[in-house]
N, C-alpha and C. Protein backbone atom coordinates (compact mmCIF):
# COMPACT_ATOMS: atom_id res chain seq x y z
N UNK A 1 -15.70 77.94 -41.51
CA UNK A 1 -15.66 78.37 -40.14
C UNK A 1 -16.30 77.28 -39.26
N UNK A 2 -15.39 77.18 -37.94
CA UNK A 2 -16.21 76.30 -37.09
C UNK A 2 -17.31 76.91 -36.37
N UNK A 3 -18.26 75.55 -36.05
CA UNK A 3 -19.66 76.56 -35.40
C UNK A 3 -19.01 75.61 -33.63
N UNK A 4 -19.28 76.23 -32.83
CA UNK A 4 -19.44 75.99 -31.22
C UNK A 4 -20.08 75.12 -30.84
N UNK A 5 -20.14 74.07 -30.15
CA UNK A 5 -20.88 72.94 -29.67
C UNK A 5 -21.18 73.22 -28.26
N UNK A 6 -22.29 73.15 -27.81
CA UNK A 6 -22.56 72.97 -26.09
C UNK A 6 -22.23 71.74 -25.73
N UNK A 7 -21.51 72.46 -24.30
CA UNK A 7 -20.67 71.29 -23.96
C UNK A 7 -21.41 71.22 -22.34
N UNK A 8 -22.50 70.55 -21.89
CA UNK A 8 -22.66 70.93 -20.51
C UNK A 8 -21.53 71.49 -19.06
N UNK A 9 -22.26 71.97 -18.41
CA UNK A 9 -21.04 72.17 -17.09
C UNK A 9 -20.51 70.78 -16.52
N UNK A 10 -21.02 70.11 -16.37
CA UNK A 10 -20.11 69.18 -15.69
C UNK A 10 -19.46 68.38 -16.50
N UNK A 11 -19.44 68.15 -18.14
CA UNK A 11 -18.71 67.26 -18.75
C UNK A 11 -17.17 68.59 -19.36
N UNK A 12 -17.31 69.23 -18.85
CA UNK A 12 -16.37 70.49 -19.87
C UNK A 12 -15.29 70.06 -18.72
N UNK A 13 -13.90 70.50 -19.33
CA UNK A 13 -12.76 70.22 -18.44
C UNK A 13 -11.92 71.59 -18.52
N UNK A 14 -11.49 71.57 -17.33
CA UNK A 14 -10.90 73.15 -17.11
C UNK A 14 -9.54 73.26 -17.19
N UNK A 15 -9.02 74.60 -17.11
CA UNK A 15 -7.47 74.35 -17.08
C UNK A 15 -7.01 73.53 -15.59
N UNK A 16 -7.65 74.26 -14.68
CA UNK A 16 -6.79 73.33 -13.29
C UNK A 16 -7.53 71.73 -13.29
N UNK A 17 -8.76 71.56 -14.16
CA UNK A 17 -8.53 69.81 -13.94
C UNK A 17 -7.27 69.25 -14.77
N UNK A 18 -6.83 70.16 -15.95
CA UNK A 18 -6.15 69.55 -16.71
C UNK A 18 -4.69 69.76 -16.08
N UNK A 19 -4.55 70.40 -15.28
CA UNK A 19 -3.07 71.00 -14.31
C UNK A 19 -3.15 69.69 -13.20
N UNK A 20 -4.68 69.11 -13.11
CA UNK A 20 -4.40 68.11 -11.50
C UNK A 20 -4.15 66.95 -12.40
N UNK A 21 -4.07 66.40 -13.61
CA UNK A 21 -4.19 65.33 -13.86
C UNK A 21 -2.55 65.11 -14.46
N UNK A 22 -2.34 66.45 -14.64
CA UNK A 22 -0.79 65.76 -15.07
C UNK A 22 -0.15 65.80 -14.10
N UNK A 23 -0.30 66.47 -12.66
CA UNK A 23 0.23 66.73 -11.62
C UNK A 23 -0.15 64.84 -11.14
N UNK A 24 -1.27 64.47 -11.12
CA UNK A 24 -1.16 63.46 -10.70
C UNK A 24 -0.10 62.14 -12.01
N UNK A 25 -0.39 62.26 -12.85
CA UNK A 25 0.54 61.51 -13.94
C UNK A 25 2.13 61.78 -13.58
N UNK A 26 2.30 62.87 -13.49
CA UNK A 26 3.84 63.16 -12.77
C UNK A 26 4.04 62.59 -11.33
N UNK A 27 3.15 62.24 -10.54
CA UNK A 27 3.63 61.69 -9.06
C UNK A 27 3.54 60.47 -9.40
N UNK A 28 2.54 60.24 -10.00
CA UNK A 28 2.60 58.55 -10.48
C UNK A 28 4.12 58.05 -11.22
N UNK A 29 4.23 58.88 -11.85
CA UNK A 29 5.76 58.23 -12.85
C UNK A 29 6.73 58.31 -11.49
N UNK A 30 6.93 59.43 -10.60
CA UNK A 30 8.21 59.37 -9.83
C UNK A 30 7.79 58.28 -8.76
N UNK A 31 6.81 57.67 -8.51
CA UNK A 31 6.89 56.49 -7.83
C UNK A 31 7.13 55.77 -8.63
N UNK A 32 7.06 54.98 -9.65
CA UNK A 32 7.40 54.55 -10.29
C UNK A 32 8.85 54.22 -10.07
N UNK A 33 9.56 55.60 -10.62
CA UNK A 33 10.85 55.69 -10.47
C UNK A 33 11.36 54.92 -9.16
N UNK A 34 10.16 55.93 -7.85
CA UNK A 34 11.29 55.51 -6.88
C UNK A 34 11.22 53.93 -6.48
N UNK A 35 9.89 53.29 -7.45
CA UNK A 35 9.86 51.52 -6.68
C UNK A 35 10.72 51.27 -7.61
N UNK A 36 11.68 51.16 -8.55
CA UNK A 36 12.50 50.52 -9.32
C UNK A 36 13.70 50.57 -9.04
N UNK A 37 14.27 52.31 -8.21
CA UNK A 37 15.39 52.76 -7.26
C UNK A 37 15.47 51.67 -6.35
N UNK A 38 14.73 51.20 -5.23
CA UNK A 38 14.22 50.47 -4.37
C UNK A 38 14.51 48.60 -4.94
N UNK A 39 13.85 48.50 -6.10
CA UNK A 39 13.77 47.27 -6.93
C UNK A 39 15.87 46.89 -6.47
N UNK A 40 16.25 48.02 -7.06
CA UNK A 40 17.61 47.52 -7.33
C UNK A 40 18.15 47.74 -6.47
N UNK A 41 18.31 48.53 -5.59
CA UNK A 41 18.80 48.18 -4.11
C UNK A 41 18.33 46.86 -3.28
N UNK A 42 17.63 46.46 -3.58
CA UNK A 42 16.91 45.30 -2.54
C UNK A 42 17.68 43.81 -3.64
N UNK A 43 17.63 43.80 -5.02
CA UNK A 43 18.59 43.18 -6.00
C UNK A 43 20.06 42.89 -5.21
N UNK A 44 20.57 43.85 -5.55
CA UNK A 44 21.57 44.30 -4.89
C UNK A 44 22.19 43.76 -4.06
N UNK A 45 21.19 43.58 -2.26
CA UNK A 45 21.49 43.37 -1.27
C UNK A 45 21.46 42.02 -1.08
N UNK A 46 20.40 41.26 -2.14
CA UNK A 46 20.17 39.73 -1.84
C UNK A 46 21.17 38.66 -2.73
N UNK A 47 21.79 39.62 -3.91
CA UNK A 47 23.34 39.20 -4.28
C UNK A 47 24.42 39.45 -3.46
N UNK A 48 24.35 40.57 -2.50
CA UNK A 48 25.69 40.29 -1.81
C UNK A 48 25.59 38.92 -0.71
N UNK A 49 24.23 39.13 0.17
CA UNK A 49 24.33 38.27 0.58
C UNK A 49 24.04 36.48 0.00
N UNK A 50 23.86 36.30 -1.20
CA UNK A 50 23.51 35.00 -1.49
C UNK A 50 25.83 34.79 -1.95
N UNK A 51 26.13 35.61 -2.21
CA UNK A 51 28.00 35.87 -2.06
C UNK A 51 28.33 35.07 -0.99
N UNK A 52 27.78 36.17 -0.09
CA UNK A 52 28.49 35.92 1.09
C UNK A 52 28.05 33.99 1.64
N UNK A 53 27.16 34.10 1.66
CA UNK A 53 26.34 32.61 2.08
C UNK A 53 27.14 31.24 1.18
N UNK A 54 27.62 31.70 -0.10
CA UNK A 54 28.73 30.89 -1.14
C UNK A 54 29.70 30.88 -0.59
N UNK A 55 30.84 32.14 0.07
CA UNK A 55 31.61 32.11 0.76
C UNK A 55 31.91 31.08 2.00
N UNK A 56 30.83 31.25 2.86
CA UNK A 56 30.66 30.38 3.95
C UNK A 56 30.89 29.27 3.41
N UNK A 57 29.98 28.41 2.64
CA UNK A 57 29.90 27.26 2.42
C UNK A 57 31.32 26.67 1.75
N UNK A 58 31.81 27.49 0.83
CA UNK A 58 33.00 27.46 0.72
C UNK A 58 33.88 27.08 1.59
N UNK A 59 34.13 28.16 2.58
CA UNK A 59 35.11 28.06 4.04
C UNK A 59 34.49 26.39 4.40
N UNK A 60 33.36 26.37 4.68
CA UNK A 60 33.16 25.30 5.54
C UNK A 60 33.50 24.04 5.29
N UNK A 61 33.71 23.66 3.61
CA UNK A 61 33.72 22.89 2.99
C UNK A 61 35.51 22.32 2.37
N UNK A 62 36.12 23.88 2.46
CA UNK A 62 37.72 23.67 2.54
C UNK A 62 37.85 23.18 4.00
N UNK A 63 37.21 23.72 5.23
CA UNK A 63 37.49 23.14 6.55
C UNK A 63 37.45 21.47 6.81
N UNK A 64 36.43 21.03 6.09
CA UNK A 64 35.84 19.67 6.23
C UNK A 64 36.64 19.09 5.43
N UNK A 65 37.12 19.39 4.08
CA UNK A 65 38.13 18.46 3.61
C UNK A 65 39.45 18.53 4.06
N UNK A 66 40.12 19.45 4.74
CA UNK A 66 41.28 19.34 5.66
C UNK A 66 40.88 18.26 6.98
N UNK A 67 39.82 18.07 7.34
CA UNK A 67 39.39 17.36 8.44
C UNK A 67 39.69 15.87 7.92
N UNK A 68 38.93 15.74 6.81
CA UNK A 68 38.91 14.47 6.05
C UNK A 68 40.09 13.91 5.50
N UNK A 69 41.24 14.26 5.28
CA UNK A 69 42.80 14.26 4.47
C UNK A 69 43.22 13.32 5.64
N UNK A 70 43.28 13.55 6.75
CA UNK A 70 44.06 12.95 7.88
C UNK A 70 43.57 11.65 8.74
N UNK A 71 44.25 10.71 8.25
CA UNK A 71 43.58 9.41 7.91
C UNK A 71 44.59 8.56 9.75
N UNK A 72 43.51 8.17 10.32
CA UNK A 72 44.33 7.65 11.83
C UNK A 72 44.22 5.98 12.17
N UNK A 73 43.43 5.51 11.14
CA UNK A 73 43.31 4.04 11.34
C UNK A 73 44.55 3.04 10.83
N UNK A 74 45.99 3.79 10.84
CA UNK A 74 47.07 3.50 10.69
C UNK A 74 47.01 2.18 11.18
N UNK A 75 46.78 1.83 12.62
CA UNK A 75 47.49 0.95 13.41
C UNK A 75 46.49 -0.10 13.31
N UNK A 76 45.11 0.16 12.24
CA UNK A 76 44.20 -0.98 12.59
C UNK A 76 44.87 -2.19 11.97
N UNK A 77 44.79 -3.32 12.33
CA UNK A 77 45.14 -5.12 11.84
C UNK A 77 44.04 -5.09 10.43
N UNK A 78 44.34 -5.33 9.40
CA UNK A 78 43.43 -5.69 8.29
C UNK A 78 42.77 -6.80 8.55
N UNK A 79 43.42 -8.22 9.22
CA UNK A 79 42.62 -9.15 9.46
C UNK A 79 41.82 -9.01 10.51
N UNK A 80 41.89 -8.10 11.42
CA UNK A 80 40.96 -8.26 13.05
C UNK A 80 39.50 -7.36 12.03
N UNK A 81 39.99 -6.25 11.16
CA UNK A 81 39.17 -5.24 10.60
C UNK A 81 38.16 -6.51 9.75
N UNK A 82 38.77 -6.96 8.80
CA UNK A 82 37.48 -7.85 8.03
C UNK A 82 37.01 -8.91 9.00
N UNK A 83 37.75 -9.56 10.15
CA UNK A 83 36.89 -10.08 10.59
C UNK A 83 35.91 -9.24 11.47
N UNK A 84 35.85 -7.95 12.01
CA UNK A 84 34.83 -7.49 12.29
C UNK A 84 34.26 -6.99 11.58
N UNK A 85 34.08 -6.59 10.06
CA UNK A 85 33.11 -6.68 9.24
C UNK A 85 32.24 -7.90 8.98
N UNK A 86 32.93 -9.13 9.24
CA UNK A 86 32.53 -10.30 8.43
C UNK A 86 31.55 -10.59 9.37
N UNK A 87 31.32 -10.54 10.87
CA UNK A 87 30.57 -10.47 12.09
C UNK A 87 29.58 -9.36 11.80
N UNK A 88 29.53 -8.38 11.50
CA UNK A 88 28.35 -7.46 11.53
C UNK A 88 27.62 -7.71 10.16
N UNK A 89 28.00 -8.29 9.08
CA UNK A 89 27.58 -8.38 7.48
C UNK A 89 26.73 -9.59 8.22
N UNK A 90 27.27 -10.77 8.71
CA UNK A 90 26.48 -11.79 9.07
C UNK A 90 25.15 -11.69 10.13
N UNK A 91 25.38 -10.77 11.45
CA UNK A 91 24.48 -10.67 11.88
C UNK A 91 23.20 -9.24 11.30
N UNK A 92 23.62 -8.74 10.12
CA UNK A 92 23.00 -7.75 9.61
C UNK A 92 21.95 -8.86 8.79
N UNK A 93 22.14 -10.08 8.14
CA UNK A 93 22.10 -10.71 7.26
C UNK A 93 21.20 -11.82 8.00
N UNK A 94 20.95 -12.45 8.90
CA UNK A 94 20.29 -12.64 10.38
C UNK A 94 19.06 -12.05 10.70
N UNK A 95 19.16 -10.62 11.25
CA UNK A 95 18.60 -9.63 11.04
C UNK A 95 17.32 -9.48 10.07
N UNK A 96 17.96 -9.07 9.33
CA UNK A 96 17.04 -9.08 8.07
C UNK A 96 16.27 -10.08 7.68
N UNK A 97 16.68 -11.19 7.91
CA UNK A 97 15.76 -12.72 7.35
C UNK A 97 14.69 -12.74 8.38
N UNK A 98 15.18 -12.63 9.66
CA UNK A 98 14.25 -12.54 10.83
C UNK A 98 13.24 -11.78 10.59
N UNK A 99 13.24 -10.52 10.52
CA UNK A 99 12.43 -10.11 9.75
C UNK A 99 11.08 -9.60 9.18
N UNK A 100 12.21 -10.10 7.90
CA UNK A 100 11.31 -10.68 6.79
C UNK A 100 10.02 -11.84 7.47
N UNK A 101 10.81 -12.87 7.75
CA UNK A 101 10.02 -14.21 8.37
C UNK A 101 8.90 -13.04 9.65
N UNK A 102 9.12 -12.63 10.16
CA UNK A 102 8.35 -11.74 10.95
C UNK A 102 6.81 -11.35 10.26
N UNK A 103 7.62 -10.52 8.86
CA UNK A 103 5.93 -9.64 8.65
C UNK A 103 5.69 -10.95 7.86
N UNK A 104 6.04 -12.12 6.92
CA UNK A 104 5.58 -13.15 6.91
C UNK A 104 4.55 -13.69 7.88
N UNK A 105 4.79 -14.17 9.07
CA UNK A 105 4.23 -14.99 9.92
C UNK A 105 3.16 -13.91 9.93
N UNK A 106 3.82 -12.64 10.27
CA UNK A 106 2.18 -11.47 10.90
C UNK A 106 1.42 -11.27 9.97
N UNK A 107 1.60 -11.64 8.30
CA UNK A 107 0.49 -11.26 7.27
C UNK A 107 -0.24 -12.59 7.29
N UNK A 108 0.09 -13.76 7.61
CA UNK A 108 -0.53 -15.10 7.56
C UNK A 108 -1.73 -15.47 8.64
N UNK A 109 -1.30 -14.28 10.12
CA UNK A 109 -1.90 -14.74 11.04
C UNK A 109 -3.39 -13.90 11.15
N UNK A 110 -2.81 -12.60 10.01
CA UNK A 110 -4.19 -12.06 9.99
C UNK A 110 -4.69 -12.42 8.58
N UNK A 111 -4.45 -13.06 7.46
CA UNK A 111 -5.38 -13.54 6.65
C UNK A 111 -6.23 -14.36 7.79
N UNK A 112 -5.45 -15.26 8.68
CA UNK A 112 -5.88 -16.44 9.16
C UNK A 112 -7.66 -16.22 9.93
N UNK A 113 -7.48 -15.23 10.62
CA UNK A 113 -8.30 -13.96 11.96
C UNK A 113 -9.07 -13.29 11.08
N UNK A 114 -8.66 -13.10 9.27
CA UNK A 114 -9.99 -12.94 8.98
C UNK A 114 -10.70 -13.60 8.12
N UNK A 115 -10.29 -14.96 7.90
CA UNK A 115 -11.30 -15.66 7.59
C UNK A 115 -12.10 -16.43 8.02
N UNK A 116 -11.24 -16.32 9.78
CA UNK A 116 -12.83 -16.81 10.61
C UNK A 116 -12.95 -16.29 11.22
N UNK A 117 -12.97 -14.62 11.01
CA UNK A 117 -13.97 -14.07 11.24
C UNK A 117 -15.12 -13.95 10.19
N UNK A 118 -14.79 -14.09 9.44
CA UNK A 118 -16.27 -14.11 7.79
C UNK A 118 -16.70 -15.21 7.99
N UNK A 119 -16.06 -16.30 8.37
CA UNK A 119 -16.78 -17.52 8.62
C UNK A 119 -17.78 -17.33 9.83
N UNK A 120 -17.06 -17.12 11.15
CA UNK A 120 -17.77 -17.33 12.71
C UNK A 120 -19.12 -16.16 12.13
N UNK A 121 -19.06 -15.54 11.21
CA UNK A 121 -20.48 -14.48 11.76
C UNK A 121 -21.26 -14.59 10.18
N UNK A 122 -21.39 -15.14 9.62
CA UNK A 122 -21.55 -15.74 8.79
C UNK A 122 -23.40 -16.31 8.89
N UNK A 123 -24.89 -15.54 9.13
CA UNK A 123 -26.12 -15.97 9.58
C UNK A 123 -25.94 -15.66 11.20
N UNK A 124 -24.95 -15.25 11.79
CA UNK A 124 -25.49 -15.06 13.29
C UNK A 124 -25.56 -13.59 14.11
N UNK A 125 -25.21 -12.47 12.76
CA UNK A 125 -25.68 -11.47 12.98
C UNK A 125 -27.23 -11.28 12.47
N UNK A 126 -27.54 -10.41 13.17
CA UNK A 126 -29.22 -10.46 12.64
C UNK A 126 -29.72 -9.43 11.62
N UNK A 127 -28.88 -9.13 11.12
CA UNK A 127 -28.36 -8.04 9.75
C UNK A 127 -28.89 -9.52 8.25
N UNK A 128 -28.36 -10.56 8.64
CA UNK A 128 -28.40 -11.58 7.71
C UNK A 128 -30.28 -12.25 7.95
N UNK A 129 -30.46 -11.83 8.88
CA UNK A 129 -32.07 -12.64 9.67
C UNK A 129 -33.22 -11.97 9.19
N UNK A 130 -32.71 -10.56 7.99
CA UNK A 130 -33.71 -9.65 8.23
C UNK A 130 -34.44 -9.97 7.01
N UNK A 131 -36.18 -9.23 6.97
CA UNK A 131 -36.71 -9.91 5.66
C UNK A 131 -36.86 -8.65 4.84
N UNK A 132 -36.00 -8.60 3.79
CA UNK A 132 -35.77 -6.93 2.90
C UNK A 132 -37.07 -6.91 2.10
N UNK A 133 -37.84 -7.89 1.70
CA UNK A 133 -38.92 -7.57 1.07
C UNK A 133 -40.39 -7.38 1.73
N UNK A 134 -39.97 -7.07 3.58
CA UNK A 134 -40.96 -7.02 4.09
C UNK A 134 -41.43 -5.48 4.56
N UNK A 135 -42.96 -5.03 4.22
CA UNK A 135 -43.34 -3.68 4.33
C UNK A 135 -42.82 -2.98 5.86
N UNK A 136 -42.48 -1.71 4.84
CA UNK A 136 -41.93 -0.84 6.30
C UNK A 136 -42.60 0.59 5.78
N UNK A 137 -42.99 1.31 7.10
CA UNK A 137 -43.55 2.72 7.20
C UNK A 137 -44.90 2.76 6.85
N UNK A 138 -45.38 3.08 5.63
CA UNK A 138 -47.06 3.67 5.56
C UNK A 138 -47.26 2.21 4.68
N UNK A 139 -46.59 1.54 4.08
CA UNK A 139 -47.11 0.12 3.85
C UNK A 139 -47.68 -0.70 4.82
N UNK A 140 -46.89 -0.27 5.76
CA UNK A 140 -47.68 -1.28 7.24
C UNK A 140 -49.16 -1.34 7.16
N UNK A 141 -49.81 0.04 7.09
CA UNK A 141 -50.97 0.19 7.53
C UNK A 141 -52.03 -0.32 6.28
N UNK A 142 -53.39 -0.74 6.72
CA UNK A 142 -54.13 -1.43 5.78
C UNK A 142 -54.74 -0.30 5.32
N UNK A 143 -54.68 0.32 4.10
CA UNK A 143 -55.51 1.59 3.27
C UNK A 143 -56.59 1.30 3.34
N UNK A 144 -57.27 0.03 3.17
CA UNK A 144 -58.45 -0.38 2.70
C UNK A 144 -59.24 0.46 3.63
N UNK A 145 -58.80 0.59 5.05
CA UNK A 145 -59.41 0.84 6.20
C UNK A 145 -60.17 2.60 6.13
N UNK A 146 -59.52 3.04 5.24
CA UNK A 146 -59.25 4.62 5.53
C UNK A 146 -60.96 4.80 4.80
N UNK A 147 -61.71 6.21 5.15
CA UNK A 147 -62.51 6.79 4.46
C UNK A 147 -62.54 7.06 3.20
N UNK A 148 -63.38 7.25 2.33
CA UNK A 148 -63.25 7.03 0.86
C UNK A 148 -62.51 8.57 0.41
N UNK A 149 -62.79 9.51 1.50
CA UNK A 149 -61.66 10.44 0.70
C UNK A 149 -60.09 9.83 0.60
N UNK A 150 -59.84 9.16 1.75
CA UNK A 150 -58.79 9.32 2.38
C UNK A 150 -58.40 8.34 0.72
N UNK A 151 -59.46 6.68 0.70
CA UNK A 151 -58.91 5.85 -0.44
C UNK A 151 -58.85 6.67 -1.76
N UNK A 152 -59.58 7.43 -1.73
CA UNK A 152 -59.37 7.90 -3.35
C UNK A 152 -58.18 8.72 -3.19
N UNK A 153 -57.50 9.33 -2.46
CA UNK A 153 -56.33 9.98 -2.45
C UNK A 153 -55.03 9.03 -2.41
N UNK A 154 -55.17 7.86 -1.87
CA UNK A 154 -54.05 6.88 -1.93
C UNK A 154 -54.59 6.30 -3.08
N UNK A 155 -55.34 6.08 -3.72
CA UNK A 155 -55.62 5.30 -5.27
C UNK A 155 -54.87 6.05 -6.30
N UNK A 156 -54.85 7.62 -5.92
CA UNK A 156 -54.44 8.67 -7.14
C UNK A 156 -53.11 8.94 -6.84
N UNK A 157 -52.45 8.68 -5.68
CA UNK A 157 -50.91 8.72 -5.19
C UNK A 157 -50.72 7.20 -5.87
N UNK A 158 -51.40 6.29 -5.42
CA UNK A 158 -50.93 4.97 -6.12
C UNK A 158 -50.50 4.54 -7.86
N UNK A 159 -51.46 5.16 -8.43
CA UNK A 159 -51.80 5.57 -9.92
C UNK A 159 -50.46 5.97 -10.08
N UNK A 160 -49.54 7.42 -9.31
CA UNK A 160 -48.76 7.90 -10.31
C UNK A 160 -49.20 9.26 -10.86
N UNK A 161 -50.78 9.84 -10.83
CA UNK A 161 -51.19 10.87 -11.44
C UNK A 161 -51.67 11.92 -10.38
N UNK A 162 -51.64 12.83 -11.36
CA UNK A 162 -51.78 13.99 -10.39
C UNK A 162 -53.91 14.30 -10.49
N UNK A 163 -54.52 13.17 -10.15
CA UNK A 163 -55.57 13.01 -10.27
C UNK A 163 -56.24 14.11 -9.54
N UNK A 164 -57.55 14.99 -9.74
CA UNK A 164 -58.36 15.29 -8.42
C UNK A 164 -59.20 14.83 -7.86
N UNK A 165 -59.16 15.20 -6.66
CA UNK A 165 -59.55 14.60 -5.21
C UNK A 165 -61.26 14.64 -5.41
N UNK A 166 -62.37 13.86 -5.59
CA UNK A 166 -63.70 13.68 -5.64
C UNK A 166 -64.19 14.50 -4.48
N UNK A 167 -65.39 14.29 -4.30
CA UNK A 167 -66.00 14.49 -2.86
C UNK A 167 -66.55 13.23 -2.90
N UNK A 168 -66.58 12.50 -1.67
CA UNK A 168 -66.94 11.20 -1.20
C UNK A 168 -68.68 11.00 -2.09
N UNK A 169 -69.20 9.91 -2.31
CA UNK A 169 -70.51 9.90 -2.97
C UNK A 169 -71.79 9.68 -2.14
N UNK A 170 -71.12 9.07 -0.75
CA UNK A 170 -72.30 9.37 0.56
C UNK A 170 -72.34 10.24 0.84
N UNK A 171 -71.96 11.59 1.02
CA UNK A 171 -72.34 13.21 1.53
C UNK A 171 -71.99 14.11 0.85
N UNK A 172 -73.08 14.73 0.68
CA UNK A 172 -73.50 16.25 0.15
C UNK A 172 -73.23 17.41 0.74
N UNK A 173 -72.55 17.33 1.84
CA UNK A 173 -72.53 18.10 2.60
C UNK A 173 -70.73 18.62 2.73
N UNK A 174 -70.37 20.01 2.13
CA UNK A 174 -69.25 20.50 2.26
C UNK A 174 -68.58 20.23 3.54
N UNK A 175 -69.26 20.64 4.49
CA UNK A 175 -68.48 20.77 6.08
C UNK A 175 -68.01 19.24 6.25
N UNK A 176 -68.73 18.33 6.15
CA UNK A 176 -68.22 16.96 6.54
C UNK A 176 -66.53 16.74 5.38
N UNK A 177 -67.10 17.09 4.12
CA UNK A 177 -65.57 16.80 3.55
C UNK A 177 -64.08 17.32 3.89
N UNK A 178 -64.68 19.00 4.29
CA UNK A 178 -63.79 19.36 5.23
C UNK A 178 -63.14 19.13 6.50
N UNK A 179 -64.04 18.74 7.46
CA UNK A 179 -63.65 17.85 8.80
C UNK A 179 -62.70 16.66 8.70
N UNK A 180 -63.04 16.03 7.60
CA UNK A 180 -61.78 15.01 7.23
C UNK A 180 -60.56 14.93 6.76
């Protein structure tokens, strides 16, 4: 025989939770349904028209080769025709060398512009005048000068170590070390 388990009130499930959950499982499936109804109608519509858009191009393309079939340069002279090719091949040919000789001359004239410019400034900016191994900021100032707290704190910054700070060996007196 089975024995009964307590099941608290709020974890126990009832008949109408178990009526809302298939009620909701059943609305869920017919959307379902109806986005796939939808799926293939919208399928559907973007094959007729990608048809139709083939069609067109079609038409347009039988139009253009009926355009193209009907040939009117009947009456041109073959010799007047190559000699006006032979005139545009030559001055195309002209053209082109010119040019060429063009970005030639213009890549020569600026190598030219910048190598004197590296030359002309070359010591007469004062970028070149400057002395890089000469002290700047708290090097300026002479340490030597400072009070002996002040030197023993730049001796122990100098060091590298995380040294502590003495009390000076002329005064005994807290308040003065503090004032400084």
């Amino acid at each position: 025989m089975v024995k009964g388990v307590f099941v608290p009130k709020p974890e126990r499930d009832t008949i109408a939770e178990h009526e809302r959950l298939e009620e909701e499982e059943r609305a869920l499936e017919e959307l379902v349904k109806r986005r796939m109804e939808e799926r293939k109608v919208e399928t559907k519509k973007i094959i007729v028209e990608k048809i139709w858009e083939d069609e067109e191009i079609q038409k347009n393309m039988e139009l253009e080769a009926n355009i193209a079939d009907v040939d009117t340069d009947d009456e041109m002279n073959e010799a007047e025709e190559y000699e006006a090719w032979k005139a545009r091949e030559i001055s195309r040919i002209k053209r082109d060398r010119e040019d060429r000789e063009a970005v030639l001359k213009e890549r020569e004239e600026i190598e030219k512009s910048d190598a004197d410019d590296c030359a002309g400034t070359a010591g007469t900016d004062t970028i070149y005048m400057r002395d890089f191994s000469a002290p700047t900021g708290e090097d300026k100032m002479d340490k030597w000068t400072f009070n002996d707290a002040m030197r023993i704190k730049y001796d122990a910054k100098m060091a590298g170590m995380n040294a502590p700070i003495t009390k000076p060996k002329r005064s005994k007196k807290l308040k003065d070390w503090e004032s400084r």
